[in-house]
C-alpha atoms as a PDB file:
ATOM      1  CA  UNK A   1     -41.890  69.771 -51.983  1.00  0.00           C
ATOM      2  CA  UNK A   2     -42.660  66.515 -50.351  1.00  0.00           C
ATOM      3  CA  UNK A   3     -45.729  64.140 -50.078  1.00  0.00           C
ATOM      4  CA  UNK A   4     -45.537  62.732 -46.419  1.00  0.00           C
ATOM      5  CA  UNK A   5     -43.861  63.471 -43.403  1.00  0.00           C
ATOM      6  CA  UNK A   6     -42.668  61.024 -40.882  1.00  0.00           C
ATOM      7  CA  UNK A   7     -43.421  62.975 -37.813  1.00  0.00           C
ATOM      8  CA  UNK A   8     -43.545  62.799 -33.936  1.00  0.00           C
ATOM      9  CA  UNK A   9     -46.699  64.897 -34.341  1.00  0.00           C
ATOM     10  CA  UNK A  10     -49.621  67.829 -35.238  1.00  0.00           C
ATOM     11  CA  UNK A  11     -53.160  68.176 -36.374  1.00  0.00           C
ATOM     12  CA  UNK A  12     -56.145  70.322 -36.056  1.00  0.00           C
ATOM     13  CA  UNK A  13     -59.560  70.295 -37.127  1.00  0.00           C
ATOM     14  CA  UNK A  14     -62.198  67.367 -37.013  1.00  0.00           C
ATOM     15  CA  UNK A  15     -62.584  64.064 -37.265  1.00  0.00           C
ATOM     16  CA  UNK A  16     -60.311  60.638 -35.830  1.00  0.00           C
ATOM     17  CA  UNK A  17     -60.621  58.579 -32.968  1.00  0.00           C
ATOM     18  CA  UNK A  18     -58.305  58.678 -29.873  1.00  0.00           C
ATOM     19  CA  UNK A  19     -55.488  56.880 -30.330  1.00  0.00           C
ATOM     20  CA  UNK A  20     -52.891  55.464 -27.791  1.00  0.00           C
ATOM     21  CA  UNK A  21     -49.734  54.790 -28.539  1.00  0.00           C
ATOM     22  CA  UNK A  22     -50.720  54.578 -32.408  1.00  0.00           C
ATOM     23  CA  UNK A  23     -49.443  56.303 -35.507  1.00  0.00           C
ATOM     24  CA  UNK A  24     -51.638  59.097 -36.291  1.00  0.00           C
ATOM     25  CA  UNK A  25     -52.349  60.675 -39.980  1.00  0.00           C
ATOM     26  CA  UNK A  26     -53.385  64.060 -40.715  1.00  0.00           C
ATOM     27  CA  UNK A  27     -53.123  66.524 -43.658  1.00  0.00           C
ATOM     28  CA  UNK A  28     -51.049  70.016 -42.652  1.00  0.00           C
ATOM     29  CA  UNK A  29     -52.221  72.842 -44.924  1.00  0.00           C
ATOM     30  CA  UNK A  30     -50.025  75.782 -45.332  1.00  0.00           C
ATOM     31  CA  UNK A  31     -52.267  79.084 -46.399  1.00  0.00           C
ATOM     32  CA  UNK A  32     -50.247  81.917 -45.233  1.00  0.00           C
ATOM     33  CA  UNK A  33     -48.436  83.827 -47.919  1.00  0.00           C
ATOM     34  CA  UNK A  34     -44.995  82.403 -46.437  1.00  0.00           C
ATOM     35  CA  UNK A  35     -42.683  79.050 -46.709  1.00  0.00           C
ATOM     36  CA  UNK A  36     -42.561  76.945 -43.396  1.00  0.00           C
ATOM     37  CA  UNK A  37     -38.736  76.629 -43.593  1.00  0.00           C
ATOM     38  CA  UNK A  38     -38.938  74.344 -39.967  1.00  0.00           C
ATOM     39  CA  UNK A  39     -41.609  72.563 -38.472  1.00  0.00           C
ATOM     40  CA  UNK A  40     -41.206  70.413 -34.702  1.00  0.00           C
ATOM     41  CA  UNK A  41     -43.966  69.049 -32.444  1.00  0.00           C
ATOM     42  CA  UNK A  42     -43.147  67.787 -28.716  1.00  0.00           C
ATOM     43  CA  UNK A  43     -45.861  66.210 -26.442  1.00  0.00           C
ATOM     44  CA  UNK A  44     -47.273  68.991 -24.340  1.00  0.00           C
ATOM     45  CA  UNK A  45     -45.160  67.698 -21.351  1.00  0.00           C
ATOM     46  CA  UNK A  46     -41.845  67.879 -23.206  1.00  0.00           C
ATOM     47  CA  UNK A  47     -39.486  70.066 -22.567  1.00  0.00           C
ATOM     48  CA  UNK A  48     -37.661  69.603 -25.813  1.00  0.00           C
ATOM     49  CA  UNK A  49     -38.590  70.581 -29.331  1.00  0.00           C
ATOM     50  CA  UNK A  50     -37.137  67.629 -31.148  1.00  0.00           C
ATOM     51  CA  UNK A  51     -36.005  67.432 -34.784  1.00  0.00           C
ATOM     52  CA  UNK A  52     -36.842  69.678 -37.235  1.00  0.00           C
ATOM     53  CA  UNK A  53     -39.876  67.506 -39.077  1.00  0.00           C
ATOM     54  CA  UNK A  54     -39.495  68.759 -42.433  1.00  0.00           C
ATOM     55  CA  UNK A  55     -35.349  68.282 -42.427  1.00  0.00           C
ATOM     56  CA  UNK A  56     -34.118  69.696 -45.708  1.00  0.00           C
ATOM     57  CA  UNK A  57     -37.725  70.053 -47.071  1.00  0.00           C
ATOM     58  CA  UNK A  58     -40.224  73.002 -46.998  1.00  0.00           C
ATOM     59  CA  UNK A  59     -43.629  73.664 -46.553  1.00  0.00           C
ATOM     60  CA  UNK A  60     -44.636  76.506 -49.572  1.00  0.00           C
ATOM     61  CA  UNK A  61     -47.430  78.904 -49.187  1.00  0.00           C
ATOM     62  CA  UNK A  62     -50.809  76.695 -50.624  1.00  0.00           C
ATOM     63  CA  UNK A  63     -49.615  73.383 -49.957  1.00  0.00           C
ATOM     64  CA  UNK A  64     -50.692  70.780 -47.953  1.00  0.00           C
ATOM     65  CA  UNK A  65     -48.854  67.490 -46.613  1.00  0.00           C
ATOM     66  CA  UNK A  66     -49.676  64.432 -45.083  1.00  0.00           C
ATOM     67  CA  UNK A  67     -48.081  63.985 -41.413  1.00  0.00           C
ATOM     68  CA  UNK A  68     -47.437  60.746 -40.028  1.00  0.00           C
ATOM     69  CA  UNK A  69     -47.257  60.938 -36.390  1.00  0.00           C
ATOM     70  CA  UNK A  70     -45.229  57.426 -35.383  1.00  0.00           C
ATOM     71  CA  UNK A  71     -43.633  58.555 -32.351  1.00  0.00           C
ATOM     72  CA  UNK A  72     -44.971  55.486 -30.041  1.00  0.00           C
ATOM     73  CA  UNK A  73     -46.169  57.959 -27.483  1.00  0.00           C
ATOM     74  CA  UNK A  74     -49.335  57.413 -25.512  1.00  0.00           C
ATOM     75  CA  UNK A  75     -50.175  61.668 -25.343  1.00  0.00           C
ATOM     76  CA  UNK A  76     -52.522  62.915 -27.257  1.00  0.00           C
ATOM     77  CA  UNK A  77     -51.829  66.898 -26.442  1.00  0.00           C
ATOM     78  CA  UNK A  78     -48.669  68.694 -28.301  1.00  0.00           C
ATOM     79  CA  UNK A  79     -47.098  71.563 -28.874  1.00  0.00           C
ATOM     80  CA  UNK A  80     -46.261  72.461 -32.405  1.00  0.00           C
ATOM     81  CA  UNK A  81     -43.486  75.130 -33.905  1.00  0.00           C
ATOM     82  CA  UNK A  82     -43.133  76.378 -37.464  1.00  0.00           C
ATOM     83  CA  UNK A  83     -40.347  78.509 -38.215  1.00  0.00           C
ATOM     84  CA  UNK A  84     -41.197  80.582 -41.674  1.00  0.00           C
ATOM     85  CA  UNK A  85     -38.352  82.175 -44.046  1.00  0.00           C
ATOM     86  CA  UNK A  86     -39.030  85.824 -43.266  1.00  0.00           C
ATOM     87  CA  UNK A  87     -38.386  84.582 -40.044  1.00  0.00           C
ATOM     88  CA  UNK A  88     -41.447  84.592 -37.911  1.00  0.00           C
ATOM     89  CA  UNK A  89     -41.720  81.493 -35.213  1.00  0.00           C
ATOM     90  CA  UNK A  90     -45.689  80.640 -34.632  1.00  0.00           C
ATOM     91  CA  UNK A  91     -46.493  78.288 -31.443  1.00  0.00           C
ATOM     92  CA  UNK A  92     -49.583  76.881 -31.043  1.00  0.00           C
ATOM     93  CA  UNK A  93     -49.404  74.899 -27.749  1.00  0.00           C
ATOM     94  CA  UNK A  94     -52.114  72.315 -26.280  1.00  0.00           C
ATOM     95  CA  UNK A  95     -52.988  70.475 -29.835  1.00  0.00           C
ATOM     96  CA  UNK A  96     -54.950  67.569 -28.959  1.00  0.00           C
ATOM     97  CA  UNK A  97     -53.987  65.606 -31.999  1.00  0.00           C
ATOM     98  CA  UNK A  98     -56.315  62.391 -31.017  1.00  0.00           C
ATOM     99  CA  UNK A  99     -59.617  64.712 -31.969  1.00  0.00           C
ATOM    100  CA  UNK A 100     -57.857  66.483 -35.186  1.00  0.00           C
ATOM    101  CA  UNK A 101     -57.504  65.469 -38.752  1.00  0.00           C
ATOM    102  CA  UNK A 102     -56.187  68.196 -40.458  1.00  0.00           C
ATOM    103  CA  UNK A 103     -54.146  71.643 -39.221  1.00  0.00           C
ATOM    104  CA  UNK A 104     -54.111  74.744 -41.058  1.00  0.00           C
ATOM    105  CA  UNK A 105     -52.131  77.756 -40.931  1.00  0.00           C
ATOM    106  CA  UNK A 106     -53.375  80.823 -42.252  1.00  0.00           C
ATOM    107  CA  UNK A 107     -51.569  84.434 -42.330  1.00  0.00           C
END
């Protein structure tokens, strides 16, 4: 379990202020019925995934965490990729992460 992760990015729904090249905060909620084993974000314009978010933490089903997003990047669209532990990937691509607070994933 874990309180905070230092992230390169996410978010989804309401609330915050664009924000350029400034760390961004928002809450992930996990309501599917599965552990996110893997989580990675990558501006929309990346090619590359990055580092797995949550390293040698997990995400289990009816949690939430906060996400810092201090990657120093001016973007405000991502691409986000949770990996679960029966083994299902989920992509959600085009997050604009300025306009969202929170992100939720449900089953």
């Amino acid at each position: 379990m874990f309180n905070r992760i230092a992230a390169s990015v996410i978010a989804a729904a309401c609330l915050a202020a664009p924000a350029f090249a400034e760390d961004i905060t928002y809450t992930l909620h996990n309501q599917t019925s599965y552990v996110v084993m893997e989580f990675y974000t990558s501006p929309a314009n990346d090619n590359d995934w990055g580092y797995d978010i949550l390293g040698a933490d997990v995400l289990l089903a009816g949690e939430s965490a906060d996400v810092l997003i201090a990657d120093g990047s001016d973007q405000c669209v991502y691409d986000l990729r949770f990996v679960f532990d029966d083994g299902e990937v989920v992509e959600d691509y085009g997050v604009d992460i300025c306009e969202l607070a929170e992100y939720t994933l449900t089953d």
